[in-house]
N, C-alpha and C. Protein backbone atom coordinates (compact mmCIF):
# COMPACT_ATOMS: atom_id res chain seq x y z
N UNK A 1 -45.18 1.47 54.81
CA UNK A 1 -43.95 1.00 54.20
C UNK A 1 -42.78 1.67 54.92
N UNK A 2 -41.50 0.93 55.39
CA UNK A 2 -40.61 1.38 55.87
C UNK A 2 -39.53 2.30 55.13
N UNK A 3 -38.88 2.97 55.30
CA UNK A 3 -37.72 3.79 54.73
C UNK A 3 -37.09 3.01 53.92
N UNK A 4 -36.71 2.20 54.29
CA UNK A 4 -35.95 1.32 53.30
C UNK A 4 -36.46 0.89 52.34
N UNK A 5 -37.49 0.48 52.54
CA UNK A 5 -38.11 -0.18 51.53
C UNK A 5 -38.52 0.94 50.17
N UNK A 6 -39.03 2.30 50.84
CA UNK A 6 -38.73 3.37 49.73
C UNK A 6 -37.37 3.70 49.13
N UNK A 7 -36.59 3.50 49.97
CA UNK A 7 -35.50 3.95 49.63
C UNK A 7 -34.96 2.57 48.25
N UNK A 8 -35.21 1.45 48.14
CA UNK A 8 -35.19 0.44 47.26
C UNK A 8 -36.30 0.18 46.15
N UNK A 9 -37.27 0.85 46.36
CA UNK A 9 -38.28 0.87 45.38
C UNK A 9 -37.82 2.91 44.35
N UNK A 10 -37.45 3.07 45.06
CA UNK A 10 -36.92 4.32 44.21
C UNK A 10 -35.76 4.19 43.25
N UNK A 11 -34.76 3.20 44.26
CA UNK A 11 -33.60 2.64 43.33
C UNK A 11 -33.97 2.24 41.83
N UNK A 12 -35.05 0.83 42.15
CA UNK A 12 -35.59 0.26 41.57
C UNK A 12 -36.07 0.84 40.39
N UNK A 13 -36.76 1.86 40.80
CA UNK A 13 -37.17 2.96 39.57
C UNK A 13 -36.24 3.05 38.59
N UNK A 14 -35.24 4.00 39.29
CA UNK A 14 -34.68 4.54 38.81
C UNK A 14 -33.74 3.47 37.61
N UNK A 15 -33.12 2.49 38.53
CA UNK A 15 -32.66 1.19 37.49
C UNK A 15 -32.88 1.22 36.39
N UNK A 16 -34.27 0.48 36.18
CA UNK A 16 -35.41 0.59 35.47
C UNK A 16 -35.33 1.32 34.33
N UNK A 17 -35.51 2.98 34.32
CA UNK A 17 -35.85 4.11 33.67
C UNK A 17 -34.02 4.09 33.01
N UNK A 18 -32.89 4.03 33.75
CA UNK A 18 -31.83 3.95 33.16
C UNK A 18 -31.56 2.69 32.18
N UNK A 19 -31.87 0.94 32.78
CA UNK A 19 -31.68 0.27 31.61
C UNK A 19 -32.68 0.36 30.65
N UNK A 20 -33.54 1.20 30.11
CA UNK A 20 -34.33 1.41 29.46
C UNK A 20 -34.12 2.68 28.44
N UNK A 21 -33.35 3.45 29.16
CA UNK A 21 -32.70 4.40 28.23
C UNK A 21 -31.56 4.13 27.56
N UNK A 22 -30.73 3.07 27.48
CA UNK A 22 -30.04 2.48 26.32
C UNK A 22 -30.31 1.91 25.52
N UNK A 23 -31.05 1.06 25.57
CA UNK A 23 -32.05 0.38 24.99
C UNK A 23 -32.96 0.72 24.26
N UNK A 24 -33.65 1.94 24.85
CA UNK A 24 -34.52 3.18 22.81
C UNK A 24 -33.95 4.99 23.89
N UNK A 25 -33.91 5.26 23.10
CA UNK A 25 -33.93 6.56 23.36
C UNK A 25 -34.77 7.12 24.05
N UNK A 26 -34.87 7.65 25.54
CA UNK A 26 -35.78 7.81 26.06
C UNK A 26 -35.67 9.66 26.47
N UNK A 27 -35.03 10.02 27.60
CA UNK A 27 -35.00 11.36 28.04
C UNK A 27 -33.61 12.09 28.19
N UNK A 28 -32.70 10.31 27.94
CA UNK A 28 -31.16 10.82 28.55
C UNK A 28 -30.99 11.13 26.85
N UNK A 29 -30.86 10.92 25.50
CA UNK A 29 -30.38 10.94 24.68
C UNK A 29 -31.14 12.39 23.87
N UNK A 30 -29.85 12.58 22.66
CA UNK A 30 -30.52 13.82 21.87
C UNK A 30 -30.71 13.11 20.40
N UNK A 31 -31.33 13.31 19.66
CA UNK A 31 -31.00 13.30 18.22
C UNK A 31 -30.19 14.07 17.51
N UNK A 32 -30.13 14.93 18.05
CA UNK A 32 -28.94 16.20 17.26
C UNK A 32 -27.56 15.69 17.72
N UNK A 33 -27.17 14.99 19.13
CA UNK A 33 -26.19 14.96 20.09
C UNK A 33 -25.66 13.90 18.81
N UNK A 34 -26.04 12.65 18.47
CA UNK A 34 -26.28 11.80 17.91
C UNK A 34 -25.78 11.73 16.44
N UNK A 35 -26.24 12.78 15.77
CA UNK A 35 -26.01 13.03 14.29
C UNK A 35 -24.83 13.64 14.66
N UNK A 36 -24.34 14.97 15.31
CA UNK A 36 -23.16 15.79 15.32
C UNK A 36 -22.24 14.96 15.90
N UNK A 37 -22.37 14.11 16.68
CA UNK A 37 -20.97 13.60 17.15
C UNK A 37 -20.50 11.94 16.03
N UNK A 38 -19.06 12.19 15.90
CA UNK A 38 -18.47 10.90 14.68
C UNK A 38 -18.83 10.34 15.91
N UNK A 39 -19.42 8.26 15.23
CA UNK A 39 -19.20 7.37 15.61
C UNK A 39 -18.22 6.38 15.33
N UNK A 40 -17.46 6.83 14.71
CA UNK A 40 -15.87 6.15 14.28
C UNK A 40 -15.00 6.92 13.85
N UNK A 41 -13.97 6.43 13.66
CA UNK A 41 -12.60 7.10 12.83
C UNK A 41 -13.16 7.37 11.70
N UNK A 42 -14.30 6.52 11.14
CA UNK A 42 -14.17 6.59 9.71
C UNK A 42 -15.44 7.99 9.20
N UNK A 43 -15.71 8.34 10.07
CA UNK A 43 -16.66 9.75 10.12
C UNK A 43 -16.07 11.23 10.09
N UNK A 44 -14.60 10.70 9.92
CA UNK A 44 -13.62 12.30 9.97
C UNK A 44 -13.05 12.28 8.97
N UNK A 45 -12.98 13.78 8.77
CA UNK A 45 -12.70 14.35 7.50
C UNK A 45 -11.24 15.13 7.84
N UNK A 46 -10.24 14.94 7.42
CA UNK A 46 -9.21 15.70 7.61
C UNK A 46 -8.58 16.34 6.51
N UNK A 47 -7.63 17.14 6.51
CA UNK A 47 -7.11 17.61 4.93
C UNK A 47 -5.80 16.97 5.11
N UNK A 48 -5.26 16.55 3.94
CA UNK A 48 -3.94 16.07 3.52
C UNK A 48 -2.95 17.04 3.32
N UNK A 49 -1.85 16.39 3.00
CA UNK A 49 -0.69 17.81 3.31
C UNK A 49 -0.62 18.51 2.23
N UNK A 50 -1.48 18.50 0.87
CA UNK A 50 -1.57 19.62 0.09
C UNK A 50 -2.67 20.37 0.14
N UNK A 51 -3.92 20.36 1.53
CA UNK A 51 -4.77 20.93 2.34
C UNK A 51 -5.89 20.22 1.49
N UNK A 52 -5.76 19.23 0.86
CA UNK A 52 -7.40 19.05 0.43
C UNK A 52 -7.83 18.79 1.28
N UNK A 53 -9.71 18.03 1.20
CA UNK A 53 -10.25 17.59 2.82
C UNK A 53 -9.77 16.03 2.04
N UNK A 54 -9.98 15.04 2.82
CA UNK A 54 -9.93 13.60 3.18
C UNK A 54 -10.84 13.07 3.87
N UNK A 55 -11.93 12.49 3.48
CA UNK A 55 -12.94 11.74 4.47
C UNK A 55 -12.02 10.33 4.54
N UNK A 56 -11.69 10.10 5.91
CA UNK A 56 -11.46 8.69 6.30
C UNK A 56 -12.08 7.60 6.34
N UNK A 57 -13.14 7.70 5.42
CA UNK A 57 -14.06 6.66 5.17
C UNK A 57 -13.75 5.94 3.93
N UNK A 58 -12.32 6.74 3.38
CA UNK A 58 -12.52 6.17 2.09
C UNK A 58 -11.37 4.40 2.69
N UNK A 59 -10.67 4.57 3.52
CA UNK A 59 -10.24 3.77 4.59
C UNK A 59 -10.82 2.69 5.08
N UNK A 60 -12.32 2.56 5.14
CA UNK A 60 -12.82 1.94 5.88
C UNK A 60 -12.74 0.15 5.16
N UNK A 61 -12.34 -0.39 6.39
CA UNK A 61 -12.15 -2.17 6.02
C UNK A 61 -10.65 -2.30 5.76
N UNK A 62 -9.85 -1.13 6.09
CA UNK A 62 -8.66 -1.60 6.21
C UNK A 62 -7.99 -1.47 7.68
N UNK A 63 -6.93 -2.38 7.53
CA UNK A 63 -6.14 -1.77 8.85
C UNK A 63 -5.71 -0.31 8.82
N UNK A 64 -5.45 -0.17 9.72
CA UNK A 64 -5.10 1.59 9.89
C UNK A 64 -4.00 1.11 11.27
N UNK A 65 -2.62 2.12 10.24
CA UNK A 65 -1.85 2.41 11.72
C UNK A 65 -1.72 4.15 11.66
N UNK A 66 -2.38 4.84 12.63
CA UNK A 66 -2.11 6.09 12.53
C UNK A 66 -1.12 6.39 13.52
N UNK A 67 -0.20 6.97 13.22
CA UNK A 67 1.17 7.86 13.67
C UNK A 67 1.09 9.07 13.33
N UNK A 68 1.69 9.64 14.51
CA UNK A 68 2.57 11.51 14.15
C UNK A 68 3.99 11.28 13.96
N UNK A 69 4.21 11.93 13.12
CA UNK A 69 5.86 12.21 12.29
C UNK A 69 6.20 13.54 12.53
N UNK A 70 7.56 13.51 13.06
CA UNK A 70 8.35 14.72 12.90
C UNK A 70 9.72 14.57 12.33
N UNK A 71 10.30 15.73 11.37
CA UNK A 71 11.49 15.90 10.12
C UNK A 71 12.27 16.13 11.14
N UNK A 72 12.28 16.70 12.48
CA UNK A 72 13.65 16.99 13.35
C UNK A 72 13.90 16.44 14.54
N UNK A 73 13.40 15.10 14.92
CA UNK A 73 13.03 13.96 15.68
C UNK A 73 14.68 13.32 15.26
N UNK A 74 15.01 12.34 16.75
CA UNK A 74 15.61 11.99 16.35
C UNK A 74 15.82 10.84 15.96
N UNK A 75 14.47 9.63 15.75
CA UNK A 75 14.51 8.95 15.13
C UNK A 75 13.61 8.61 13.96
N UNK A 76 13.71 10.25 13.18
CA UNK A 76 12.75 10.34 11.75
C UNK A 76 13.29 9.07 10.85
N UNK A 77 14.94 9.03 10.56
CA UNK A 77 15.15 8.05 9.86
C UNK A 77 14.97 7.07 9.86
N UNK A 78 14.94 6.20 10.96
CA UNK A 78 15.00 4.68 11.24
C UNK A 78 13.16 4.48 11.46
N UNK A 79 12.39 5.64 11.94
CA UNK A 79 11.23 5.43 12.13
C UNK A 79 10.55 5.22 10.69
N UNK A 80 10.81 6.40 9.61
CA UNK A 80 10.21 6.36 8.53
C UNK A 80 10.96 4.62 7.59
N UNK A 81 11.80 4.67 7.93
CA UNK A 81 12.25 3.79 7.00
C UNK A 81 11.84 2.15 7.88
N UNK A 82 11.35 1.88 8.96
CA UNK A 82 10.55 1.01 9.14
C UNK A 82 9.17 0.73 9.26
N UNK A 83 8.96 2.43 8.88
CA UNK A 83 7.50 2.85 8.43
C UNK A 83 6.81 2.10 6.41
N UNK A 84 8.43 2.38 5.99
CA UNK A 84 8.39 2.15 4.63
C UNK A 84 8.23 0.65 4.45
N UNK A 85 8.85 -0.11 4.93
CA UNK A 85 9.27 -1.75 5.32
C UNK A 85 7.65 -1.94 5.37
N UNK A 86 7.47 -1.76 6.55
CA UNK A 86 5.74 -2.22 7.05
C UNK A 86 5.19 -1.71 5.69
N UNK A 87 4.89 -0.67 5.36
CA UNK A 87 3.82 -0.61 4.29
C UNK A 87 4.31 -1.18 3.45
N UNK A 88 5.01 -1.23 2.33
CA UNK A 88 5.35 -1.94 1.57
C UNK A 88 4.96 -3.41 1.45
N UNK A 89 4.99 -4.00 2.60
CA UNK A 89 4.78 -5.32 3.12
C UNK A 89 3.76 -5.80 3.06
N UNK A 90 2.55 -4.44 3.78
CA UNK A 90 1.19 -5.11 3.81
C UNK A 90 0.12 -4.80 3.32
N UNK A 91 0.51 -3.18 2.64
CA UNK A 91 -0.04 -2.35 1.32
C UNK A 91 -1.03 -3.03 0.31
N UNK A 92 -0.83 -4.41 0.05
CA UNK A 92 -1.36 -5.06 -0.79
C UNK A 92 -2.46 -5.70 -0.23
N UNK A 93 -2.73 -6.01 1.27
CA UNK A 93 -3.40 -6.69 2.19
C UNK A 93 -4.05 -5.91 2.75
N UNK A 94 -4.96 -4.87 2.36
CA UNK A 94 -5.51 -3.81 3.10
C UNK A 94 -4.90 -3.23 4.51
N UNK A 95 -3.58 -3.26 4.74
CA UNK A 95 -3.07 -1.87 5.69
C UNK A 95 -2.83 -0.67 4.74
N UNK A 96 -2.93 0.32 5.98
CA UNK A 96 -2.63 1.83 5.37
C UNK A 96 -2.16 2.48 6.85
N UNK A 97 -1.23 3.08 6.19
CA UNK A 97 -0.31 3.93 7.32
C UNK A 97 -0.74 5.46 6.99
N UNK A 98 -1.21 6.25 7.67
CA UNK A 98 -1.80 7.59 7.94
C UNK A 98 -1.43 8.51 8.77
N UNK A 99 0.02 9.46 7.99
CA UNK A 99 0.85 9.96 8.90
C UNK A 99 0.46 11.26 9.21
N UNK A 100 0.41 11.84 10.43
CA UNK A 100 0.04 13.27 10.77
C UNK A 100 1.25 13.94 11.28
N UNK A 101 1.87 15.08 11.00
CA UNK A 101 3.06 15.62 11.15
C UNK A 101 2.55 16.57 11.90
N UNK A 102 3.80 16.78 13.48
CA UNK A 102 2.99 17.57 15.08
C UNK A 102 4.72 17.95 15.25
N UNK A 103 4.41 19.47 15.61
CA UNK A 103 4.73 20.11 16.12
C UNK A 103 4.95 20.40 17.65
N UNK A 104 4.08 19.42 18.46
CA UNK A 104 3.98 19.53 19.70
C UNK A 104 5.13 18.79 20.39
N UNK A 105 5.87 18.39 19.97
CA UNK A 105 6.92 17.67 20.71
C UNK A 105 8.58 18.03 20.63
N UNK A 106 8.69 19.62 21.42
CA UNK A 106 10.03 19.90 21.36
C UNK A 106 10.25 20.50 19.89
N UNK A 107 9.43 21.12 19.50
CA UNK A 107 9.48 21.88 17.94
C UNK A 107 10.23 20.95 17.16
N UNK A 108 9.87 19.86 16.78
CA UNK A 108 10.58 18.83 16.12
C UNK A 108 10.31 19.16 14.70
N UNK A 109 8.93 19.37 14.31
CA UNK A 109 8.20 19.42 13.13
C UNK A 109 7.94 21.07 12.64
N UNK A 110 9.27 21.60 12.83
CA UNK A 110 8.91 22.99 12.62
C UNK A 110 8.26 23.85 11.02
N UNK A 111 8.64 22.93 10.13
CA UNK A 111 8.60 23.32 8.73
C UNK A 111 7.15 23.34 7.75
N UNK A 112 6.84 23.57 6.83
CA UNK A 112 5.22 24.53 6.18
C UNK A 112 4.93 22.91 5.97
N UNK A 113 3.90 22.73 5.27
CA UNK A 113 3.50 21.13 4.90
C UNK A 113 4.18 21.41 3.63
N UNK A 114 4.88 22.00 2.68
CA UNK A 114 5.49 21.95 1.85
C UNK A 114 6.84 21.56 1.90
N UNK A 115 7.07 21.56 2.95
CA UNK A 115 8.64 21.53 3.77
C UNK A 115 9.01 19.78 3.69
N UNK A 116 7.37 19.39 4.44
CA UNK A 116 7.35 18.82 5.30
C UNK A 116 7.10 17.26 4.12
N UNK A 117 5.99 17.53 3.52
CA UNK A 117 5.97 16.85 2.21
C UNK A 117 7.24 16.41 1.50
N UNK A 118 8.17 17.80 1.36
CA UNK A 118 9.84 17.16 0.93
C UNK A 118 10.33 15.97 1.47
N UNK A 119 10.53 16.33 2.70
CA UNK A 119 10.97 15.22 3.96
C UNK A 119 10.65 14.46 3.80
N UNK A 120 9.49 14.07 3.87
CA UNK A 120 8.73 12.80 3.48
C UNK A 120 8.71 11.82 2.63
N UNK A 121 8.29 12.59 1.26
CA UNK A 121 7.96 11.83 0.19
C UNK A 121 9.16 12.00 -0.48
N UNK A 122 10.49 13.04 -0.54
CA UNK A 122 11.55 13.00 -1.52
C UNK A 122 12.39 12.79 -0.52
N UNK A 123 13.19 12.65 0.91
CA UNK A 123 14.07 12.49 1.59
C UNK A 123 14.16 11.00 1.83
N UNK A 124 12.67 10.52 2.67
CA UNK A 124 12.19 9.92 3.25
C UNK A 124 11.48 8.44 2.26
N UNK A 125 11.22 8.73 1.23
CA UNK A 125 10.55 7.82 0.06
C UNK A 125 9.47 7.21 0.66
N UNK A 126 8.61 8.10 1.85
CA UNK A 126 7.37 7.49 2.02
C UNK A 126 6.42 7.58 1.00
N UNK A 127 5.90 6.65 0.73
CA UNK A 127 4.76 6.30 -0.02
C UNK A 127 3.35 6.32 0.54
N UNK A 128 3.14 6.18 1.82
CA UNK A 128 1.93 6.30 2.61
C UNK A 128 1.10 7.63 2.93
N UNK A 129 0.13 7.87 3.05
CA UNK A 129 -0.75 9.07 2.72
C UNK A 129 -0.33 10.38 3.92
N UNK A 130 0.85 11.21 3.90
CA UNK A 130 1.19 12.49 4.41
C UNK A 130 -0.41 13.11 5.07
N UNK A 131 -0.96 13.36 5.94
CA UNK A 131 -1.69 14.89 6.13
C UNK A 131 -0.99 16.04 6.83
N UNK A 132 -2.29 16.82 6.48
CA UNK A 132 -1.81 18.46 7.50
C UNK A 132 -1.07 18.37 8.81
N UNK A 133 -0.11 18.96 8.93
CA UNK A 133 0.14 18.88 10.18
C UNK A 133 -0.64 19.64 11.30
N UNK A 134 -0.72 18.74 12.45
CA UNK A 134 -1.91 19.37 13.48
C UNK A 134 -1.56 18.77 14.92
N UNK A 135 -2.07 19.57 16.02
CA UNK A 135 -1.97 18.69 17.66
C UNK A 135 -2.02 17.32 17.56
N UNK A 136 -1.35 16.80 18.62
CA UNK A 136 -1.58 15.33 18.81
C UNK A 136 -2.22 14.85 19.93
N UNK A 137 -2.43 16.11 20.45
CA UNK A 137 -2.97 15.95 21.95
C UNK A 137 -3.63 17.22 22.07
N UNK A 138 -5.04 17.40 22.70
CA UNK A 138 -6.19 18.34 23.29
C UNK A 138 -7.18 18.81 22.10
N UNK A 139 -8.02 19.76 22.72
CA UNK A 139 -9.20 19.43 21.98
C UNK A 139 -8.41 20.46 20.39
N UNK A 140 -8.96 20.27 19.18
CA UNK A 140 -8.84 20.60 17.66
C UNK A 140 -9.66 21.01 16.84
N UNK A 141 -9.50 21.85 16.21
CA UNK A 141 -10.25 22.36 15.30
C UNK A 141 -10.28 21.48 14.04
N UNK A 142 -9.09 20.55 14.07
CA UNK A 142 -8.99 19.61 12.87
C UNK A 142 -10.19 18.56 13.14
N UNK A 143 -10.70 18.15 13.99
CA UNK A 143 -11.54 17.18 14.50
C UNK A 143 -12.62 17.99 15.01
């Protein structure tokens, strides 16, 4: 047999042994890898801005618009208040707006979640579900 021809029957193998490992679990996959890692949004648990936890499953079958909010941004007002518009609107139609308040952008969001909760729900008259504030970007301990 020529070089090549090994060299294409090895491919071949290999093909093979790979479309076959998506398909059942063969040598590339873990079971543990599997259970520990979420397979959706709706597999995370986060805490809300009076620190309870929140499984986002209770979510599941609705729309979801998730946003980060910041109180010293300079378009908190016009953002929240077309934040309010939209929910209001479609609140009844399974959307839900799921706001996370970040700090990472120019210390915008400098204030405690008690602060921040004010802003929100008594400045702001959001009605949509506040959480903890946390990164919006790199890896988290919230996730």
């Amino acid at each position: 047999m020529h070089f090549t021809n090994w060299v294409s029957l090895v491919f071949l193998v290999f093909a093979i042994l790979l479309f076959y490992s998506y398909q059942t679990p063969l040598f590339f996959s873990s079971k543990n890898m599997a259970q520990e890692s979420p397979k959706s949004i709706y597999d995370f648990t986060v805490k809300d801005i009076r620190g309870n936890d929140v499984s986002l499953s209770e979510h599941s079958g609705k729309v979801l618009l998730i946003v980060n909010v910041a109180s010293k941004c300079g378009f908190t007002q016009s953002n929240y208040k077309e934040l309010n518009v939209l929910y209001e609107k479609y609140k009844n139609q399974g959307f839900e707006i799921l706001a996370f308040p970040c700090n990472q952008f120019a210390g915008q969001e400098p204030g405690s979640n008690e602060e921040i909760q004010e802003v929100a729900c008594t400045m702001f008259k959001a009605e949509f579900p506040i959480f903890d504030k946390m990164p919006s970007s790199g890896i988290s301990q919230n996730f």
